[in-house]
PDB file of N, CA and C in Angstrom:
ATOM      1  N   UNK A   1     110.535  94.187  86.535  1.00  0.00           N
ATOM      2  CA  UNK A   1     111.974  94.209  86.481  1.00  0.00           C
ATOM      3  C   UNK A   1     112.522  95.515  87.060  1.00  0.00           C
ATOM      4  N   UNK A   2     111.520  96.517  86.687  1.00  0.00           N
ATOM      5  CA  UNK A   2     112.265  97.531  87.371  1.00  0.00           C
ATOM      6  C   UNK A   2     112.588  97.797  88.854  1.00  0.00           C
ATOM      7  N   UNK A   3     111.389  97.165  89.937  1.00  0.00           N
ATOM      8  CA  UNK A   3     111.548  97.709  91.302  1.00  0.00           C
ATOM      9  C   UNK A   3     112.159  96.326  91.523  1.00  0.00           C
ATOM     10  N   UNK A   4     112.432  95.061  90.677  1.00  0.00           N
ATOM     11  CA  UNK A   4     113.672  94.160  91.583  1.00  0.00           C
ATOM     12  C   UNK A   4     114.771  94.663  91.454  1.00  0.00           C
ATOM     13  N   UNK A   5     115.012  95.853  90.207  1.00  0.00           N
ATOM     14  CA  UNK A   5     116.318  96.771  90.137  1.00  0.00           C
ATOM     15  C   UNK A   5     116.955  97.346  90.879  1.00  0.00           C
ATOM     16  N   UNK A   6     115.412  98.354  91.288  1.00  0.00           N
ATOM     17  CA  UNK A   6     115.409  99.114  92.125  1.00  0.00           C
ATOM     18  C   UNK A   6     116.214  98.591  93.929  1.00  0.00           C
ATOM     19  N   UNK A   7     115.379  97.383  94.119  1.00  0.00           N
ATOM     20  CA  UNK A   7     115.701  96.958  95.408  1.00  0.00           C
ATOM     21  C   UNK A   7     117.002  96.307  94.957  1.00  0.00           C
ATOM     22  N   UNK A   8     117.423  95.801  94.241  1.00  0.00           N
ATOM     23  CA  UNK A   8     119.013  95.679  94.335  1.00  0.00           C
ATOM     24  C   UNK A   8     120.117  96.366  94.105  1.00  0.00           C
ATOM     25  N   UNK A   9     119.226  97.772  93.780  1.00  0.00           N
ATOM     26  CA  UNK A   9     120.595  98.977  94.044  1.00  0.00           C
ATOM     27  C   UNK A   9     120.328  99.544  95.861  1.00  0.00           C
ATOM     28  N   UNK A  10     119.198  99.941  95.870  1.00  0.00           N
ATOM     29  CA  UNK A  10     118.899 100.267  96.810  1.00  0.00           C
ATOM     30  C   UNK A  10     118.688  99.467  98.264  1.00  0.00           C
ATOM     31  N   UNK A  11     118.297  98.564  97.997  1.00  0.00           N
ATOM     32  CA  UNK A  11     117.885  97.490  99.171  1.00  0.00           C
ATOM     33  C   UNK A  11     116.367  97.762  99.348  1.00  0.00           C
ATOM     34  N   UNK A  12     115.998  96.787  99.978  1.00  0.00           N
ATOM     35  CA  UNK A  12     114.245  96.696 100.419  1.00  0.00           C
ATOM     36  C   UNK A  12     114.257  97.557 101.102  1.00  0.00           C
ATOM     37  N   UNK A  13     114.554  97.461 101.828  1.00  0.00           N
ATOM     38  CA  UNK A  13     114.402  98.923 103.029  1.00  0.00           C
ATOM     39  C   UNK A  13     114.497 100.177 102.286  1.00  0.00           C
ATOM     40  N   UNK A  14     115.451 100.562 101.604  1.00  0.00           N
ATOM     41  CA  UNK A  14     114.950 101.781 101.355  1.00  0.00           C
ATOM     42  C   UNK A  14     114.207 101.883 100.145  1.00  0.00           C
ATOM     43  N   UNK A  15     113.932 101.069  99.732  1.00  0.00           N
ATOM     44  CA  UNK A  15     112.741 101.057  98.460  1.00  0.00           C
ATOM     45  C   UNK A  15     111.505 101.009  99.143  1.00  0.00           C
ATOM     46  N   UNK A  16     111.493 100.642  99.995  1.00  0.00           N
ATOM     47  CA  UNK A  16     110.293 100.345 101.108  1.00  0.00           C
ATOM     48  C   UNK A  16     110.287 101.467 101.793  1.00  0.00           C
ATOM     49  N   UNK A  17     110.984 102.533 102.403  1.00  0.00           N
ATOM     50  CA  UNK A  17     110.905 103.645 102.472  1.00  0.00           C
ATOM     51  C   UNK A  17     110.191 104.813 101.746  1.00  0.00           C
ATOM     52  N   UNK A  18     111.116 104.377 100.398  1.00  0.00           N
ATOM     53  CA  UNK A  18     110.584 105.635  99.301  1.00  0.00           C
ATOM     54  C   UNK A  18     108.873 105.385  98.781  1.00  0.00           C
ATOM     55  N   UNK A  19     108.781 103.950  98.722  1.00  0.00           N
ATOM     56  CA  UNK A  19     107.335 104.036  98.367  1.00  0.00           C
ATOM     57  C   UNK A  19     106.058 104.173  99.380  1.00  0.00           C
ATOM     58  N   UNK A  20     106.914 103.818 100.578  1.00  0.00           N
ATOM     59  CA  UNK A  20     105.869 104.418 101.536  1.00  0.00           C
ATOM     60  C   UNK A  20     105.983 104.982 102.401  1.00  0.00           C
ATOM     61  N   UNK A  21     106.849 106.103 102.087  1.00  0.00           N
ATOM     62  CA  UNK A  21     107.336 107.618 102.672  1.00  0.00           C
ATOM     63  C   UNK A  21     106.251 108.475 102.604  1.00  0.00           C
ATOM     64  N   UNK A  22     106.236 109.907 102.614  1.00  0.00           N
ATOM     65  CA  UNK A  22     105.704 110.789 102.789  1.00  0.00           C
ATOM     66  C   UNK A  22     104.951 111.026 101.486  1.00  0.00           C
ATOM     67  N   UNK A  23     105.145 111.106 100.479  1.00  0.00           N
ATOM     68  CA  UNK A  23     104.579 111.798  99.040  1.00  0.00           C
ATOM     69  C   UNK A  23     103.557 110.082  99.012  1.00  0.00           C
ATOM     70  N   UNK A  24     102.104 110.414  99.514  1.00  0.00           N
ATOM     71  CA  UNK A  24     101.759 109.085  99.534  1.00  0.00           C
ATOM     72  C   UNK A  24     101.365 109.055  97.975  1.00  0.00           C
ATOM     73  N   UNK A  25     101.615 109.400  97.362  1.00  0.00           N
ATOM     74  CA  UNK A  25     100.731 109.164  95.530  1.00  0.00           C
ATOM     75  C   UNK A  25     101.320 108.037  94.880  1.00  0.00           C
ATOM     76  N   UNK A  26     103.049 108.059  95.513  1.00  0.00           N
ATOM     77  CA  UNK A  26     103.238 106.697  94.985  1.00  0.00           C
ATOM     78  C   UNK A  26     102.517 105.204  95.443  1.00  0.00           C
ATOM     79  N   UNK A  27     102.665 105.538  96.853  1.00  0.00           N
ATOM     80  CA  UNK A  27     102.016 104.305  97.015  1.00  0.00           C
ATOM     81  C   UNK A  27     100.830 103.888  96.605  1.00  0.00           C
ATOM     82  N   UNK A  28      99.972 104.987  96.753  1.00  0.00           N
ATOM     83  CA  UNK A  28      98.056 104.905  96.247  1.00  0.00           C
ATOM     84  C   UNK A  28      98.750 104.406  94.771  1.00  0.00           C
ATOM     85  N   UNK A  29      99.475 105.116  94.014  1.00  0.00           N
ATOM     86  CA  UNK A  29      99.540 104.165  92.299  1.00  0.00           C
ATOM     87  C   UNK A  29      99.670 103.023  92.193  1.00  0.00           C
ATOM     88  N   UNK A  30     100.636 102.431  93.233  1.00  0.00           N
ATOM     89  CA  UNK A  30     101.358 100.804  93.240  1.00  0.00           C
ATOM     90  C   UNK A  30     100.166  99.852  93.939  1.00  0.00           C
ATOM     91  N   UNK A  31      99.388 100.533  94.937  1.00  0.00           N
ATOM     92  CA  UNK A  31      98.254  99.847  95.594  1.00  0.00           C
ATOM     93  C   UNK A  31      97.153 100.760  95.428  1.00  0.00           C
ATOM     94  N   UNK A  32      96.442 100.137  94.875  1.00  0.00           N
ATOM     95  CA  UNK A  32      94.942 100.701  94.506  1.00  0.00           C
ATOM     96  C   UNK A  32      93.936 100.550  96.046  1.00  0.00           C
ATOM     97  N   UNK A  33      93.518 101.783  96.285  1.00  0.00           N
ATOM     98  CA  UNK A  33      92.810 101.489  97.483  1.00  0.00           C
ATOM     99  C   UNK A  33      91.168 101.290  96.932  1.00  0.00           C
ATOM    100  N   UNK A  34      90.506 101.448  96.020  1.00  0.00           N
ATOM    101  CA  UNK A  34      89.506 101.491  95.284  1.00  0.00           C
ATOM    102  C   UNK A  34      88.915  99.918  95.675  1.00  0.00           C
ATOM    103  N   UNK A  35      89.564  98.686  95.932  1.00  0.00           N
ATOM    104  CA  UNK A  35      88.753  97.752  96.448  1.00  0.00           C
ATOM    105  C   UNK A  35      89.588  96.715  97.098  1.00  0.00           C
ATOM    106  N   UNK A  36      89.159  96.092  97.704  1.00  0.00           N
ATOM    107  CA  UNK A  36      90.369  95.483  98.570  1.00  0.00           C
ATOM    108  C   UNK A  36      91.301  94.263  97.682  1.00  0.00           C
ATOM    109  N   UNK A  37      90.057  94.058  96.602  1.00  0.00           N
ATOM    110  CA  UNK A  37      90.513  92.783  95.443  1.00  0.00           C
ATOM    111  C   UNK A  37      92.052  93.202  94.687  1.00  0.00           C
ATOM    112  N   UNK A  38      91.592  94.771  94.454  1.00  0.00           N
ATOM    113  CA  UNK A  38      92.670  95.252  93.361  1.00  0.00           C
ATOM    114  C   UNK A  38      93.651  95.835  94.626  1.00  0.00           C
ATOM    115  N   UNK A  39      93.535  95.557  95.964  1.00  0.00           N
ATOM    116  CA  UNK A  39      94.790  96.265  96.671  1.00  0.00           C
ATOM    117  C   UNK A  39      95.400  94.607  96.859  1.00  0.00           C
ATOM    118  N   UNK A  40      94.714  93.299  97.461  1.00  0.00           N
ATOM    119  CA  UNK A  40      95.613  92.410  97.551  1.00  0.00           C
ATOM    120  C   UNK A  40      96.234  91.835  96.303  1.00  0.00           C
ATOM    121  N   UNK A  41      96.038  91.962  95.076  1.00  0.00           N
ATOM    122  CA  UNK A  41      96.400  91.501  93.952  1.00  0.00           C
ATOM    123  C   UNK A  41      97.714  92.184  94.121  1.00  0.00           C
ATOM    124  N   UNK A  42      97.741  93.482  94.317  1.00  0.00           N
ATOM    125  CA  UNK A  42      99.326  94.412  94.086  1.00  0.00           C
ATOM    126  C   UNK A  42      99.961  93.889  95.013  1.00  0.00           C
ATOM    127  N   UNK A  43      99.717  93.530  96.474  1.00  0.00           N
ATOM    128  CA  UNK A  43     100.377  93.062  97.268  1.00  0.00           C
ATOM    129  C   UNK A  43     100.800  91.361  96.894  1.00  0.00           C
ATOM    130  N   UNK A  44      99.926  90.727  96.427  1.00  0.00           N
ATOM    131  CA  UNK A  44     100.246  89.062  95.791  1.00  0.00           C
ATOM    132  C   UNK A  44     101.217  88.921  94.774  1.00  0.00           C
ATOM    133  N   UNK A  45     100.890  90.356  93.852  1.00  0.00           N
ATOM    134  CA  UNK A  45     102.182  90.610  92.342  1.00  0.00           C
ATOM    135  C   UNK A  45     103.866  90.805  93.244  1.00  0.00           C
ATOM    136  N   UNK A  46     103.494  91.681  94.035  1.00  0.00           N
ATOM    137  CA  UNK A  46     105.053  92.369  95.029  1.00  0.00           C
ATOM    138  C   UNK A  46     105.976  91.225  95.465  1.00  0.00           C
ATOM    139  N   UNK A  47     104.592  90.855  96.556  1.00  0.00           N
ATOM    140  CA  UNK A  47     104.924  88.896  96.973  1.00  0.00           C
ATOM    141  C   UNK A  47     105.809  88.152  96.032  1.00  0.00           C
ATOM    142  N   UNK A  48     104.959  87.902  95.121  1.00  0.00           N
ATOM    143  CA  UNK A  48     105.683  86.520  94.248  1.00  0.00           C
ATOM    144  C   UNK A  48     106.664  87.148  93.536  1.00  0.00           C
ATOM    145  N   UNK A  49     106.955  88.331  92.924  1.00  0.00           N
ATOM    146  CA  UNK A  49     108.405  88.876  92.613  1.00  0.00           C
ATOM    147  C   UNK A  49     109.579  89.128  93.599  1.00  0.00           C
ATOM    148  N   UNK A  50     109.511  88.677  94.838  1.00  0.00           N
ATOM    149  CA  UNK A  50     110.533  88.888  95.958  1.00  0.00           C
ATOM    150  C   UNK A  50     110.307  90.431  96.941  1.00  0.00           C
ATOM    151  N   UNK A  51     109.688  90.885  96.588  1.00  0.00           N
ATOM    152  CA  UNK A  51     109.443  92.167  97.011  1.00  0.00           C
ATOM    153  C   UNK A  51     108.775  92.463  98.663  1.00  0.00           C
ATOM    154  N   UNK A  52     107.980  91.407  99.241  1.00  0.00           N
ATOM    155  CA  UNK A  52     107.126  91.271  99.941  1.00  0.00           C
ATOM    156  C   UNK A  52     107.143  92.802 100.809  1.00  0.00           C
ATOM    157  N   UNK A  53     108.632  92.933 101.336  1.00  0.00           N
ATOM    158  CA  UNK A  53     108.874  93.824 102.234  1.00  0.00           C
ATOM    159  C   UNK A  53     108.615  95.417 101.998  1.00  0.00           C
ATOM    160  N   UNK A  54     108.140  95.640 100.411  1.00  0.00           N
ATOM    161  CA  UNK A  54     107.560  96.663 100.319  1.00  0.00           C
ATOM    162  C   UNK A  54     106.110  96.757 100.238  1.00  0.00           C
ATOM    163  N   UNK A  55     105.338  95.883 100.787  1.00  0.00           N
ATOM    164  CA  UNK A  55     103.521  95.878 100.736  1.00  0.00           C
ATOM    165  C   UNK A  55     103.311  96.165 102.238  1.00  0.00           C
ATOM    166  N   UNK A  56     104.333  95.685 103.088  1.00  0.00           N
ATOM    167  CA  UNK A  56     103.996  96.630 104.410  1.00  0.00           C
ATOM    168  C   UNK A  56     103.221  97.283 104.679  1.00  0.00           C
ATOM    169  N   UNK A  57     103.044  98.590 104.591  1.00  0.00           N
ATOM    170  CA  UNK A  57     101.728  99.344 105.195  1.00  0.00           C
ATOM    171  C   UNK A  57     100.443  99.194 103.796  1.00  0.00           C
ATOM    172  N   UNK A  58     100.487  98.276 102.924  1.00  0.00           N
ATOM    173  CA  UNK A  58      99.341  97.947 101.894  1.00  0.00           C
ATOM    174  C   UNK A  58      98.572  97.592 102.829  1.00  0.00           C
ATOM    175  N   UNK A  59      99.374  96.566 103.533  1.00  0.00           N
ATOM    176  CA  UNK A  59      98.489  95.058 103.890  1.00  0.00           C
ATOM    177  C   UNK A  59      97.733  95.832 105.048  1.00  0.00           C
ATOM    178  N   UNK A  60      98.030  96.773 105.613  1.00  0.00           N
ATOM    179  CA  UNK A  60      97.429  97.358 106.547  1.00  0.00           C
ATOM    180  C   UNK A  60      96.335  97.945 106.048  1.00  0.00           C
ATOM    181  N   UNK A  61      95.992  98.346 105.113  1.00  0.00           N
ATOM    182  CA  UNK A  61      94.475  99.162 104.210  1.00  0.00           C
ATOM    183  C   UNK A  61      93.689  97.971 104.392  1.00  0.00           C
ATOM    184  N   UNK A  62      94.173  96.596 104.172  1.00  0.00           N
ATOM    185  CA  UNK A  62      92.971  95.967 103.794  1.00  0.00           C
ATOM    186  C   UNK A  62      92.581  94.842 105.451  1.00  0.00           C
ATOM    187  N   UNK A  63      93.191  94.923 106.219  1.00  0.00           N
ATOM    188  CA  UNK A  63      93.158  94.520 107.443  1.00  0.00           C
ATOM    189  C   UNK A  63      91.637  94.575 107.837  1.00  0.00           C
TER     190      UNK A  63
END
């Protein structure tokens, strides 16, 4: 509930910005790079909550 909050104050884009901006720690928290199982799961959770447009550079780790 919180980052569909988030993206409806902010918009996808810039929620999609902030999490995969420069300070990468957020993103490594939201996507686990530790195995590709536990990085597409975060990207499948993002997905099915409307979010898709912030797994962007995830989906690229596991390519």
């Amino acid at each position: 509930m919180l980052f569909q909050d988030l993206a409806e104050q902010l918009g996808i884009r810039a929620l999609s910005n902030k999490v995969n901006g420069e300070d990468t720690a957020v993103r490594d928290a939201l996507f686990p790079k530790d195995c590709a199982k536990n990085t597409r799961f975060a990207i499948n959770f993002f997905t099915a909550i409307g979010l898709g447009g912030v797994t962007e550079a995830a989906r690229k780790l596991i390519v």
